[in-house]
C-alpha atoms as a PDB file:
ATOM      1  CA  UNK A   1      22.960  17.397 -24.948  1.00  0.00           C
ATOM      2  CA  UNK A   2      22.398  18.509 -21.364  1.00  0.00           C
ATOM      3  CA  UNK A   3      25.491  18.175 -19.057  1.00  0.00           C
ATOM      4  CA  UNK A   4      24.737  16.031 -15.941  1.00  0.00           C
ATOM      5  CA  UNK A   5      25.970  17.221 -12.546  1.00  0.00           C
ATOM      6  CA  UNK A   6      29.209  15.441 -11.580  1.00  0.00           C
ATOM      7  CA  UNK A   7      30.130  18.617  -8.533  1.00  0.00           C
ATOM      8  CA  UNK A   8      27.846  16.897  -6.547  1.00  0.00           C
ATOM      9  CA  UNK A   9      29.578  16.644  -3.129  1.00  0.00           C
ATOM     10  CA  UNK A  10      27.841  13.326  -1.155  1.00  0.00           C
ATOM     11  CA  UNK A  11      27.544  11.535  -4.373  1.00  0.00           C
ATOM     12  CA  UNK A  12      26.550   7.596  -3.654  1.00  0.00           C
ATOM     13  CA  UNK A  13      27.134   8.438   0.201  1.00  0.00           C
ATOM     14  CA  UNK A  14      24.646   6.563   1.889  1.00  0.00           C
ATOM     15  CA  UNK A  15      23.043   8.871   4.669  1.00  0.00           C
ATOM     16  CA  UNK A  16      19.732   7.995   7.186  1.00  0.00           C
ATOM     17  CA  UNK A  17      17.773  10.938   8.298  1.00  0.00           C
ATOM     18  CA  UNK A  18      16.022  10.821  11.828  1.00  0.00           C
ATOM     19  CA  UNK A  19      13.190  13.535  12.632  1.00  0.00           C
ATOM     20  CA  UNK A  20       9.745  13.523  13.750  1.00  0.00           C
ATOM     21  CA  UNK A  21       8.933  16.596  12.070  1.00  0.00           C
ATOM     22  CA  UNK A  22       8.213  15.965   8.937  1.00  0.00           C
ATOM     23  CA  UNK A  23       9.080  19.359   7.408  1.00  0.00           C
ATOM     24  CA  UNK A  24      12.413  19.586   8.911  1.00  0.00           C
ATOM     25  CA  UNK A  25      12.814  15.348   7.588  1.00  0.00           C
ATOM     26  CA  UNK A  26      11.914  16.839   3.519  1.00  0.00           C
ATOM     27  CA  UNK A  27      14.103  19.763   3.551  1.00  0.00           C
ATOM     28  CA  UNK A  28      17.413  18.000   4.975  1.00  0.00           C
ATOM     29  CA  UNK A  29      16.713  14.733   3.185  1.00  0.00           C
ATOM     30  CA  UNK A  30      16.104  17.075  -0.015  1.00  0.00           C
ATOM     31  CA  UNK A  31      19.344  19.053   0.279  1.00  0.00           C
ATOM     32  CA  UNK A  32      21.290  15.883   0.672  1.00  0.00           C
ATOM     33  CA  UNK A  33      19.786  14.549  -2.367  1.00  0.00           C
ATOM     34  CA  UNK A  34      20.348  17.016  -4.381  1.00  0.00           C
ATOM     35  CA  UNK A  35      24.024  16.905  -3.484  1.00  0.00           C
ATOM     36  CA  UNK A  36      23.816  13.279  -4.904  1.00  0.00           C
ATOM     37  CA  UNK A  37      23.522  11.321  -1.448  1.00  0.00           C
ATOM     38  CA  UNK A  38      21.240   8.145  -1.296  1.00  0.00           C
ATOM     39  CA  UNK A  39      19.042   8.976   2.033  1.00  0.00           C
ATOM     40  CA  UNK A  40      16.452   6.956   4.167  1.00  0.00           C
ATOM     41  CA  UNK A  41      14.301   8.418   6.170  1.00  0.00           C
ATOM     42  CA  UNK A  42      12.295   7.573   9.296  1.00  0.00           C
ATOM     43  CA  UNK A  43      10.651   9.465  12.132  1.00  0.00           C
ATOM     44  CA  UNK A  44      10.985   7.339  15.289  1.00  0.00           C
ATOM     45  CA  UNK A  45      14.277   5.886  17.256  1.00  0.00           C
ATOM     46  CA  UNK A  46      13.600   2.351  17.041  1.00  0.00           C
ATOM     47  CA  UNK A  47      12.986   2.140  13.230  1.00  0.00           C
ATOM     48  CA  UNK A  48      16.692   4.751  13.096  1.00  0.00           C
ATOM     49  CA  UNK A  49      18.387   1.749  14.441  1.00  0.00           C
ATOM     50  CA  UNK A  50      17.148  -0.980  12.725  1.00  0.00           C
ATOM     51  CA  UNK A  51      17.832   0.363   9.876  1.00  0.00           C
ATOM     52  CA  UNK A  52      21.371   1.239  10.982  1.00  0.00           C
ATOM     53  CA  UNK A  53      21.748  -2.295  11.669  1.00  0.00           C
ATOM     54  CA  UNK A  54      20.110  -3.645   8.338  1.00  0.00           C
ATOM     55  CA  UNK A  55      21.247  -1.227   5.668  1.00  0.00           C
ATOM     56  CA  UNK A  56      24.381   0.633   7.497  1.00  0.00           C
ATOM     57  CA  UNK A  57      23.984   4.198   6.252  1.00  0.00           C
ATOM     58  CA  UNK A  58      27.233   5.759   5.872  1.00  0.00           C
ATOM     59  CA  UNK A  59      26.129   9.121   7.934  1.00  0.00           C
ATOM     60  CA  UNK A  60      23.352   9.489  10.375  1.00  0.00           C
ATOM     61  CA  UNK A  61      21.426  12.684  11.461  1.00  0.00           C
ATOM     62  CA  UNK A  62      19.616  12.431  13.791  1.00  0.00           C
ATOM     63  CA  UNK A  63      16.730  14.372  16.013  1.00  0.00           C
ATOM     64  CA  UNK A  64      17.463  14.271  19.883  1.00  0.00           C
ATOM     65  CA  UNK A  65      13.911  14.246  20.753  1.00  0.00           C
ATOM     66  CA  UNK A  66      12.418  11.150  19.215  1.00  0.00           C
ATOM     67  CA  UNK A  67       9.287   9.052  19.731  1.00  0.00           C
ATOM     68  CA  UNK A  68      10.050   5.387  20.536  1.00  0.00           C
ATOM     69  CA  UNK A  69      13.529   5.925  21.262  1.00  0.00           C
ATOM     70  CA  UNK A  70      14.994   8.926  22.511  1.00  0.00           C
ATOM     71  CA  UNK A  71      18.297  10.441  19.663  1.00  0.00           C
ATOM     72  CA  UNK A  72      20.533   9.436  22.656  1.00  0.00           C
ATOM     73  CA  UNK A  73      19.881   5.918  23.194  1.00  0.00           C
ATOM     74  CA  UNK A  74      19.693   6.082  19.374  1.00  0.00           C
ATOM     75  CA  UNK A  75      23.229   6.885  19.300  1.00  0.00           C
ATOM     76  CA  UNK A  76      24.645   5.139  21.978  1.00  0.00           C
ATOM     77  CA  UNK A  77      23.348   1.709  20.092  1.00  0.00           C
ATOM     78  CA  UNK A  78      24.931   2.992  16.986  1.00  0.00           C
ATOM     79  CA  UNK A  79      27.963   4.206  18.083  1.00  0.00           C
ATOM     80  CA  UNK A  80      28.317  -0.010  18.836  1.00  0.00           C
ATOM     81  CA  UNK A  81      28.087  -0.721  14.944  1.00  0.00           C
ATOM     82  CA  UNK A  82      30.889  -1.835  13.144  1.00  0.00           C
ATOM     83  CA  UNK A  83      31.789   0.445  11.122  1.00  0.00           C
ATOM     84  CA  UNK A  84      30.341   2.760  13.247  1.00  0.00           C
ATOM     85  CA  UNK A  85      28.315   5.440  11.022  1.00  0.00           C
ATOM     86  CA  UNK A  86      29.217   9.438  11.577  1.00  0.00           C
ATOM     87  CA  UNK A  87      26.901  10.749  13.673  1.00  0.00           C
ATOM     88  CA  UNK A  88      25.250  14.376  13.269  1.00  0.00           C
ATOM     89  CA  UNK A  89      22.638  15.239  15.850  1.00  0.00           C
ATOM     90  CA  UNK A  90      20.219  18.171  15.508  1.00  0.00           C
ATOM     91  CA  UNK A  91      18.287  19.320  18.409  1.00  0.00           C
ATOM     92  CA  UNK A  92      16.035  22.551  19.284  1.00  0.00           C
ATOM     93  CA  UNK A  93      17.815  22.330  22.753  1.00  0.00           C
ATOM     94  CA  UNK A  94      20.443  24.911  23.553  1.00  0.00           C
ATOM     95  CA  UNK A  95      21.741  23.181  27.353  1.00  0.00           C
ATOM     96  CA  UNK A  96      25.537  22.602  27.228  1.00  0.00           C
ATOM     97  CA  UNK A  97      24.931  19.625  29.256  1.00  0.00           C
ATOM     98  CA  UNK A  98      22.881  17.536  26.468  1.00  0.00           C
ATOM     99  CA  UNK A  99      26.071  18.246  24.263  1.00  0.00           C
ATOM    100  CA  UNK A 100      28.279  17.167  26.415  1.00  0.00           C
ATOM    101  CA  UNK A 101      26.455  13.504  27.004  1.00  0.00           C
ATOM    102  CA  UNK A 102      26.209  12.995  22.986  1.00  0.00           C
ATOM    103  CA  UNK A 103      29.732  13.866  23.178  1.00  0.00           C
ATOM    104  CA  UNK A 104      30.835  11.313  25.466  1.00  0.00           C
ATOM    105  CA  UNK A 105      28.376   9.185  23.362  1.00  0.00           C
ATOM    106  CA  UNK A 106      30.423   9.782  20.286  1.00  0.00           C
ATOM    107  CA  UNK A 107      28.350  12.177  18.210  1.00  0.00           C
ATOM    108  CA  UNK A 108      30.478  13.375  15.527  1.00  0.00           C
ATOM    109  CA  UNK A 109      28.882  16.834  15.453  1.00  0.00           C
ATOM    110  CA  UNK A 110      26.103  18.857  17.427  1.00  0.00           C
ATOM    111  CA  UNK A 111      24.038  21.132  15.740  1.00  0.00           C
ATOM    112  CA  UNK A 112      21.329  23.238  17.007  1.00  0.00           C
ATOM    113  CA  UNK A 113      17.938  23.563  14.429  1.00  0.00           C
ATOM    114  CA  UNK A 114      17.306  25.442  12.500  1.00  0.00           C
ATOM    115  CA  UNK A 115      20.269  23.819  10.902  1.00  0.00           C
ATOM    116  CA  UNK A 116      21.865  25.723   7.921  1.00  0.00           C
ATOM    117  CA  UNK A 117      21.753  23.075   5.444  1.00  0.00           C
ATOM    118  CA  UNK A 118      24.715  24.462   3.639  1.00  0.00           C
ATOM    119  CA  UNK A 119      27.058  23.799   6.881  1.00  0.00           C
ATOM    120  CA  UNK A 120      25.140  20.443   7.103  1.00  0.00           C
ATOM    121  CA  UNK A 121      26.526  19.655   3.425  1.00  0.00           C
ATOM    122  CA  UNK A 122      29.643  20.678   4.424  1.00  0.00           C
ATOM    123  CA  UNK A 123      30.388  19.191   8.304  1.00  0.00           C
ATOM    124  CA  UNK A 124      29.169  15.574   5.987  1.00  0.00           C
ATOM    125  CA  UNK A 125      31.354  15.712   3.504  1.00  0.00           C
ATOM    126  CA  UNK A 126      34.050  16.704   5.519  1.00  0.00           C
ATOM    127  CA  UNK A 127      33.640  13.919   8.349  1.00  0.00           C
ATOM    128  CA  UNK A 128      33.047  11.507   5.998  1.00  0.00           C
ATOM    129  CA  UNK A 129      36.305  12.326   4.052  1.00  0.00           C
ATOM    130  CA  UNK A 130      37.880  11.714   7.550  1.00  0.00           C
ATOM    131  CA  UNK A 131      36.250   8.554   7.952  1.00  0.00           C
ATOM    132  CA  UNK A 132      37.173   6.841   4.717  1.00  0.00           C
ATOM    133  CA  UNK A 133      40.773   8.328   5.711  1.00  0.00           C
ATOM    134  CA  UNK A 134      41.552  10.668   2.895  1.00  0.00           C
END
């Protein structure tokens, strides 16, 4: 009888990942998977936010540079949801000044690509511990 996983740290957390590259989109929506999360995908800002409206993903990360809608205006409609979902943002961009506007915006982290998917496990499970207030 073959022992099924129960260390899986995002198990049932609902998470939405946001990127128009589709190679960065499979390996983050594939680590989070295989750390038991439920994940949607999509590759433009406009379908991000409907479905942060329609399904309410527990966790959001999400591309800065976005066709559609730009990761800002992404999260500034989201940060409006109630609940509110945590907010990761990944960007290419290095300029202090783009982190400090999703800051004021409410992103819950900032991380710069390529993002170590181990810290991205991590930074989620931890906010997300915060947010349910444990």
């Amino acid at each position: 009888m073959v022992e099924q996983e129960t260390d899986q740290r995002l198990q049932g957390r609902r998470i939405l990942v946001v990127d128009d590259d589709q190679e960065v989109l499979a390996s983050i929506d594939q680590a989070l998977r295989a750390e038991g999360a439920e994940t949607q995908k999509c590759g433009d800002g406009n379908t991000a936010v409907r479905i942060c409206e329609n399904d309410q993903p527990e966790l959001v990360v999400l591309d800065m540079m976005l066709p559609k809608r730009s990761g800002f205006l992404v999260l500034e409609r989201i940060k409006r949801l109630s609940p509110p979902p945590v907010v990761f943002m990944v960007t290419a961009n290095e300029g202090k000044r783009h982190q400090e506007y999703a800051e004021n915006l409410g992103v819950d982290a900032y991380m710069l690509k390529p993002v170590r998917l181990e810290h991205l496990i991590t930074m989620a499970e931890e906010k997300l511990r915060e947010r349910d207030g444990a």
